[in-house]
PDB file of N, CA and C in Angstrom:
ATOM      1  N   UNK A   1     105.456  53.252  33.418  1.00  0.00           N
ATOM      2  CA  UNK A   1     106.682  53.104  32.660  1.00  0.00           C
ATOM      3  C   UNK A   1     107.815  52.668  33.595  1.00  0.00           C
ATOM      4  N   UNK A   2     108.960  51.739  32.973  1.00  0.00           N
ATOM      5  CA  UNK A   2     109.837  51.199  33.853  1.00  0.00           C
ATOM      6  C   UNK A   2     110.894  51.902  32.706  1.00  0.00           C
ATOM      7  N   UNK A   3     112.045  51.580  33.683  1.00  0.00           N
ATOM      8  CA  UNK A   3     113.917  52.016  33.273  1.00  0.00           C
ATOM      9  C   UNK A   3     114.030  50.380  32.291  1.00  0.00           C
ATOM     10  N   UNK A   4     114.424  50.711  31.135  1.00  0.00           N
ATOM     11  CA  UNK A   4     114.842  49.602  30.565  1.00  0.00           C
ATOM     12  C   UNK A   4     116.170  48.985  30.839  1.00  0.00           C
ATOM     13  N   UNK A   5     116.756  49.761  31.653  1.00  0.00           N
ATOM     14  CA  UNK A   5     118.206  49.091  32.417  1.00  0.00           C
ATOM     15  C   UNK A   5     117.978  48.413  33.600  1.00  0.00           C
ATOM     16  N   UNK A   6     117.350  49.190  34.122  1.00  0.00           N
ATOM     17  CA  UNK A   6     117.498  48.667  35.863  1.00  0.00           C
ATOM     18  C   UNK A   6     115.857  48.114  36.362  1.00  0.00           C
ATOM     19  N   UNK A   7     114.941  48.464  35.663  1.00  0.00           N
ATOM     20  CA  UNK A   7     113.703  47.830  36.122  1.00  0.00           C
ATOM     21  C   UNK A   7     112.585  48.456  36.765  1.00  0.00           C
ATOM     22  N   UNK A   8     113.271  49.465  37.616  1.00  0.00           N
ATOM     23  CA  UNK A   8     113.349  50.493  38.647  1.00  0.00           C
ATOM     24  C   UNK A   8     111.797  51.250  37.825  1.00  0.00           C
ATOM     25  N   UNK A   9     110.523  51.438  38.558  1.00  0.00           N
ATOM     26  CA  UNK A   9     109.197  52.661  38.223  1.00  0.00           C
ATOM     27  C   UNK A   9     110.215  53.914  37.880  1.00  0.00           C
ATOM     28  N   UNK A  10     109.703  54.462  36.871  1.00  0.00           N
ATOM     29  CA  UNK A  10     109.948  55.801  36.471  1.00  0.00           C
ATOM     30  C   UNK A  10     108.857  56.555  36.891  1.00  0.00           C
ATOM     31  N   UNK A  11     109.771  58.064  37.495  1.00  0.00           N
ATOM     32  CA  UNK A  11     108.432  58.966  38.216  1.00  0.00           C
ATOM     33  C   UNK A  11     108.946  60.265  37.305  1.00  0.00           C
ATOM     34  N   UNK A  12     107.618  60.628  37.125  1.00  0.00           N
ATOM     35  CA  UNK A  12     107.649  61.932  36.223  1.00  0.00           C
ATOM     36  C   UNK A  12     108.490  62.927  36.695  1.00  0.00           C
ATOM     37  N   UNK A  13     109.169  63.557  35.393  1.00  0.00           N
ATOM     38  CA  UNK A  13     110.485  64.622  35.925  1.00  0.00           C
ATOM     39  C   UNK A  13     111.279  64.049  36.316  1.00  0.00           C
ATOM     40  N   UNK A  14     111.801  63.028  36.842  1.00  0.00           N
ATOM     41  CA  UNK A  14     112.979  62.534  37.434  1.00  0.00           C
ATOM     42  C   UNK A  14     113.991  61.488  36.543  1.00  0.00           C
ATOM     43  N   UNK A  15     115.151  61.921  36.529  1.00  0.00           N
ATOM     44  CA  UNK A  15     115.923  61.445  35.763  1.00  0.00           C
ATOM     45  C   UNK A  15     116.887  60.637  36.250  1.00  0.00           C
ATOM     46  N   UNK A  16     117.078  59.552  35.304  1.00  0.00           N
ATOM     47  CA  UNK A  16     118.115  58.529  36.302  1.00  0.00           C
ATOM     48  C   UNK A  16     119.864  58.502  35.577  1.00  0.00           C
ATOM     49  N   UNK A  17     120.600  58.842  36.391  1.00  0.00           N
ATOM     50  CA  UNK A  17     121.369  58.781  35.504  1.00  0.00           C
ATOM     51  C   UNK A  17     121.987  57.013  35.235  1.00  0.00           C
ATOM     52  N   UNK A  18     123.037  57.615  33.776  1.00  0.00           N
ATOM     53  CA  UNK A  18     123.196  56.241  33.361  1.00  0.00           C
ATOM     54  C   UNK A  18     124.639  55.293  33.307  1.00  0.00           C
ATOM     55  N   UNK A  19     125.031  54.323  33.550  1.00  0.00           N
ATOM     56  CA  UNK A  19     126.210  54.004  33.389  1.00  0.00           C
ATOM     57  C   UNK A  19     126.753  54.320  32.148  1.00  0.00           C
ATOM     58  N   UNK A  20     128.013  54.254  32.019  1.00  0.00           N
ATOM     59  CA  UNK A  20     129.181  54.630  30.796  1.00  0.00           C
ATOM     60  C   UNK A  20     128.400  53.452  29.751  1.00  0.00           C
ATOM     61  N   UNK A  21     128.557  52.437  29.768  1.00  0.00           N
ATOM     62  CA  UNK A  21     128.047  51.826  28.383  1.00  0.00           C
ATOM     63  C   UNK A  21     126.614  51.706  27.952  1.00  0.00           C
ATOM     64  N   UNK A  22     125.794  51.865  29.069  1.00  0.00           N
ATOM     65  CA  UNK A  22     124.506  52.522  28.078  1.00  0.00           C
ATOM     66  C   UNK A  22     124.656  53.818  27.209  1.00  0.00           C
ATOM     67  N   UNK A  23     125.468  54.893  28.328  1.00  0.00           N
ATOM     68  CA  UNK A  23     125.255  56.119  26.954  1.00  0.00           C
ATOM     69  C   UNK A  23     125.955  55.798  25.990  1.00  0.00           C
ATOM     70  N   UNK A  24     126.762  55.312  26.415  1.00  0.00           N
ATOM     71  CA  UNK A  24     127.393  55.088  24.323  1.00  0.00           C
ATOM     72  C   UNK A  24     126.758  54.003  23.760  1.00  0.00           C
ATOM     73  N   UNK A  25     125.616  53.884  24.311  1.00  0.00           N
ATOM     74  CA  UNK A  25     124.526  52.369  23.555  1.00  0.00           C
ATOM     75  C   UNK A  25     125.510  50.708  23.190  1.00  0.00           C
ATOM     76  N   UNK A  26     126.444  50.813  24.302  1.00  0.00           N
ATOM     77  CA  UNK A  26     126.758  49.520  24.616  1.00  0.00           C
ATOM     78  C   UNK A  26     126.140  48.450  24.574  1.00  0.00           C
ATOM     79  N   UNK A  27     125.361  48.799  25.354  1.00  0.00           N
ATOM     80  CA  UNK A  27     124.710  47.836  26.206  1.00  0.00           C
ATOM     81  C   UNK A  27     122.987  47.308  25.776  1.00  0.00           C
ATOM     82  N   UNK A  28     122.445  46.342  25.974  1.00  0.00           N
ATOM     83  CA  UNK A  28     121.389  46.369  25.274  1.00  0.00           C
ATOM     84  C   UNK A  28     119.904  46.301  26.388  1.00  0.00           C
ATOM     85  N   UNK A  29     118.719  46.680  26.330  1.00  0.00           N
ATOM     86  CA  UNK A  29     117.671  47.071  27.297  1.00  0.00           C
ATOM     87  C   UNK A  29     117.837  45.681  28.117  1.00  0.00           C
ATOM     88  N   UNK A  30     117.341  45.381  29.605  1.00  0.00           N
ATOM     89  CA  UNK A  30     117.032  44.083  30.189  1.00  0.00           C
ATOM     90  C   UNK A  30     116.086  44.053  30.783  1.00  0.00           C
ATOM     91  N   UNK A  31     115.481  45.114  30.879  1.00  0.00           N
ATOM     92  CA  UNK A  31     113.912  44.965  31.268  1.00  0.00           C
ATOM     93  C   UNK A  31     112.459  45.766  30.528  1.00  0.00           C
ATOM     94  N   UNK A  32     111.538  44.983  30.390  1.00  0.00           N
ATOM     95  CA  UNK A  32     110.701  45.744  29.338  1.00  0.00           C
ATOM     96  C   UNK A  32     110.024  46.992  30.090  1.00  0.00           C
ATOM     97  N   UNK A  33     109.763  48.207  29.174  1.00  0.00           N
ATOM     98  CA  UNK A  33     109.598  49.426  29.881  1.00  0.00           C
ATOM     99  C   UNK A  33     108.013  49.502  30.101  1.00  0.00           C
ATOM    100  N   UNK A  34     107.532  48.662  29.231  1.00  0.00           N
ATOM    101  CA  UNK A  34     105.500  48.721  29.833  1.00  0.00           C
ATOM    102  C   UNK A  34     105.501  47.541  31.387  1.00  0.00           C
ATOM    103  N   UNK A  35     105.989  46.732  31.463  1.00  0.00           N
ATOM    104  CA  UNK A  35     105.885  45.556  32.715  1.00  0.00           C
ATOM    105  C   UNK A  35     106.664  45.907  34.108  1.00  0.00           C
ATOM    106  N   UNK A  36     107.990  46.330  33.578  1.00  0.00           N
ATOM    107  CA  UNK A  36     109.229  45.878  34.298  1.00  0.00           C
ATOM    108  C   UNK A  36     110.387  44.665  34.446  1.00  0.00           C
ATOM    109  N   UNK A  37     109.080  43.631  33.696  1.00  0.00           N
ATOM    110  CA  UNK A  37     109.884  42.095  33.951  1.00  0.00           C
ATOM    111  C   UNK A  37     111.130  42.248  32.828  1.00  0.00           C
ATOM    112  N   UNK A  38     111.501  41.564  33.865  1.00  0.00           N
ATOM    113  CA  UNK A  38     113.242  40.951  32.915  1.00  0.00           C
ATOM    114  C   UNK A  38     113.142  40.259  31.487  1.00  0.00           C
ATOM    115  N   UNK A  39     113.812  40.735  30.705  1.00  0.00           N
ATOM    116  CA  UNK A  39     113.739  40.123  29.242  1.00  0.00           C
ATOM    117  C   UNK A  39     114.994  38.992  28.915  1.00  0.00           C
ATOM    118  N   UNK A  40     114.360  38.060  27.796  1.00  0.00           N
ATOM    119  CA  UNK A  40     115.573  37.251  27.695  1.00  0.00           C
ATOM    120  C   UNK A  40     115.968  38.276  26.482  1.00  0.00           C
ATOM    121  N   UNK A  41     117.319  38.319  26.715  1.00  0.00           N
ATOM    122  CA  UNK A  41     118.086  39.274  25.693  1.00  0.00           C
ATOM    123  C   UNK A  41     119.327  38.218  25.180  1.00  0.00           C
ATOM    124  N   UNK A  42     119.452  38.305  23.587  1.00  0.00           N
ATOM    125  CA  UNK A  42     120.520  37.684  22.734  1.00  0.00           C
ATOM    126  C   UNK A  42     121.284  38.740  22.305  1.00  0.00           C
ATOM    127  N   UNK A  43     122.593  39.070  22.398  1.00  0.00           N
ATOM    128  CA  UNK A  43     123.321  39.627  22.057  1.00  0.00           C
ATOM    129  C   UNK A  43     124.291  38.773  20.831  1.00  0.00           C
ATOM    130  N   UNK A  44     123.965  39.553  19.617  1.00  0.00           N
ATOM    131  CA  UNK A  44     124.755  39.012  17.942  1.00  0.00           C
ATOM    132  C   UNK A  44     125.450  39.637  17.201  1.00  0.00           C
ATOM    133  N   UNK A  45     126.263  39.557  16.281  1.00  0.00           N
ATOM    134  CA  UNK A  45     127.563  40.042  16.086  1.00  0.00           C
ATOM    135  C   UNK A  45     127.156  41.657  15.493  1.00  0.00           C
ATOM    136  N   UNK A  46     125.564  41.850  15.109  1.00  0.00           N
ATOM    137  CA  UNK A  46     124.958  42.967  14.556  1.00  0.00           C
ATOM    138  C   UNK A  46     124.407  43.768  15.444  1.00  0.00           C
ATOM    139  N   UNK A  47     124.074  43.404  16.398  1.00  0.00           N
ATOM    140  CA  UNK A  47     122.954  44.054  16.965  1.00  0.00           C
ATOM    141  C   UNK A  47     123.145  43.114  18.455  1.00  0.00           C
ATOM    142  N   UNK A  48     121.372  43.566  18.579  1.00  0.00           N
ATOM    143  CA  UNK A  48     120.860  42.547  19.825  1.00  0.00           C
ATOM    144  C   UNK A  48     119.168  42.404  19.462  1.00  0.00           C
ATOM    145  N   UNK A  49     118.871  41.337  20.350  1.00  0.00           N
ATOM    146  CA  UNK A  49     117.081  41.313  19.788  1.00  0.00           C
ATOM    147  C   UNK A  49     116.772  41.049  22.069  1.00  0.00           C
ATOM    148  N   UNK A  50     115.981  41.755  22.112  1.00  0.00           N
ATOM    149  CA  UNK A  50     115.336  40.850  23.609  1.00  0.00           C
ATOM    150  C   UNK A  50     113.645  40.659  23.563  1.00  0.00           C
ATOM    151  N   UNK A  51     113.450  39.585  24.368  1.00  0.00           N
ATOM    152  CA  UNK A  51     111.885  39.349  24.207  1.00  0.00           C
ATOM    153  C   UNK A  51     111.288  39.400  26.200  1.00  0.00           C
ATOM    154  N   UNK A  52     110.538  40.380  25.897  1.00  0.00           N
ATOM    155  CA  UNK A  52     109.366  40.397  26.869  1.00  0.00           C
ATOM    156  C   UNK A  52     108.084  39.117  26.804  1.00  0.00           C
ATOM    157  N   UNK A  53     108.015  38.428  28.296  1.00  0.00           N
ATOM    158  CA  UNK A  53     107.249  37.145  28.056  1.00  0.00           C
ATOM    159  C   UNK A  53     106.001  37.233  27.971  1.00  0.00           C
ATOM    160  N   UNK A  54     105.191  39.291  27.985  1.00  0.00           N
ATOM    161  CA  UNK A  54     104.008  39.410  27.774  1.00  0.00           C
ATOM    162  C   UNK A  54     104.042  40.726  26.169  1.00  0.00           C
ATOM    163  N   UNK A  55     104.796  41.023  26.470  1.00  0.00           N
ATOM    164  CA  UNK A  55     104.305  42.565  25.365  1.00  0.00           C
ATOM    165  C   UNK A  55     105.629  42.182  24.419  1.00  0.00           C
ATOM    166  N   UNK A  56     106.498  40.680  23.968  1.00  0.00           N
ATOM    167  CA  UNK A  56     107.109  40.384  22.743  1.00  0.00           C
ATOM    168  C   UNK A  56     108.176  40.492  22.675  1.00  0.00           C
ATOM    169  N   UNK A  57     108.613  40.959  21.275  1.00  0.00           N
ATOM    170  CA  UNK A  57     110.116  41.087  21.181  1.00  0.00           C
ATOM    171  C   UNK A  57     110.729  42.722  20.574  1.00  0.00           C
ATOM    172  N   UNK A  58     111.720  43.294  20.598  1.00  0.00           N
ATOM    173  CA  UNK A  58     111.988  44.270  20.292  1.00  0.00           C
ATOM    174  C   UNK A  58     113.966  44.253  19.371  1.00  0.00           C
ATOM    175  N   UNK A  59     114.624  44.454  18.757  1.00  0.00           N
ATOM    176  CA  UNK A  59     115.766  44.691  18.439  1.00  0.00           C
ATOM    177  C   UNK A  59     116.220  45.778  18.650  1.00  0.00           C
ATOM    178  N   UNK A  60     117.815  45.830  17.824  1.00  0.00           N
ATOM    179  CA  UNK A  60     118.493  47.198  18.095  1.00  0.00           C
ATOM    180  C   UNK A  60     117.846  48.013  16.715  1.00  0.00           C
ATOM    181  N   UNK A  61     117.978  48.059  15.410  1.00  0.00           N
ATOM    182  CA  UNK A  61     117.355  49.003  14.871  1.00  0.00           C
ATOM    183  C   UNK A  61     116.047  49.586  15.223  1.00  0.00           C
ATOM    184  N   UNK A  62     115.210  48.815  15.833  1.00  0.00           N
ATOM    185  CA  UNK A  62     113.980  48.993  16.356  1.00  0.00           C
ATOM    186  C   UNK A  62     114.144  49.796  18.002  1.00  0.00           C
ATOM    187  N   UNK A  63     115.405  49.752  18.176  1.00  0.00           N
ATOM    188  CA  UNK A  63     115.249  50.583  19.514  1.00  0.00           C
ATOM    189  C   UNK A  63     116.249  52.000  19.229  1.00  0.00           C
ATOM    190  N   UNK A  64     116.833  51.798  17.972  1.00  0.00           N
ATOM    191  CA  UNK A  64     117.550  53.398  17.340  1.00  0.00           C
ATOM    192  C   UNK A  64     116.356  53.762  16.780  1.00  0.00           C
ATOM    193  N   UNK A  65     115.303  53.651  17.006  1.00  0.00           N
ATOM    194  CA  UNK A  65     114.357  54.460  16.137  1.00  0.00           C
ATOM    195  C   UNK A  65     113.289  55.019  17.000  1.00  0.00           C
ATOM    196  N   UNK A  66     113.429  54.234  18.180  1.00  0.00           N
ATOM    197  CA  UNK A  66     112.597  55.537  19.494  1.00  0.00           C
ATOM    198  C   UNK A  66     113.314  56.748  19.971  1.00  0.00           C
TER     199      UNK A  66
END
């Protein structure tokens, strides 16, 4: 598993903290959390959508629901 902000391996138990506009869900994921690789991300007047170039695409209602 990767940090969907920063890219960065996640190690069990350890917590990363987060900048000010992710916790208030500013901000939208930039890296996919099964790979690590960088996503192209569109930011739209609703939401946001980003696509991973192996495991697809994901949005914002689809990421308020994990």
């Amino acid at each position: 598993m990767f940090d969907e902000y920063t890219g960065a391996e996640l190690a069990e138990g350890v917590e990363i903290e987060r900048r000010l506009g992710v916790r208030l869900g500013l901000e939208p994921p930039r890296y996919c959390v099964q790979c690590g690789r960088r996503m192209v991300v569109q930011v739209v007047p609703d939401g946001w959508w980003a696509r991973c170039s192996r495991h697809g695409a994901i949005d914002s209602p689809m990421h308020e629901q994990r």
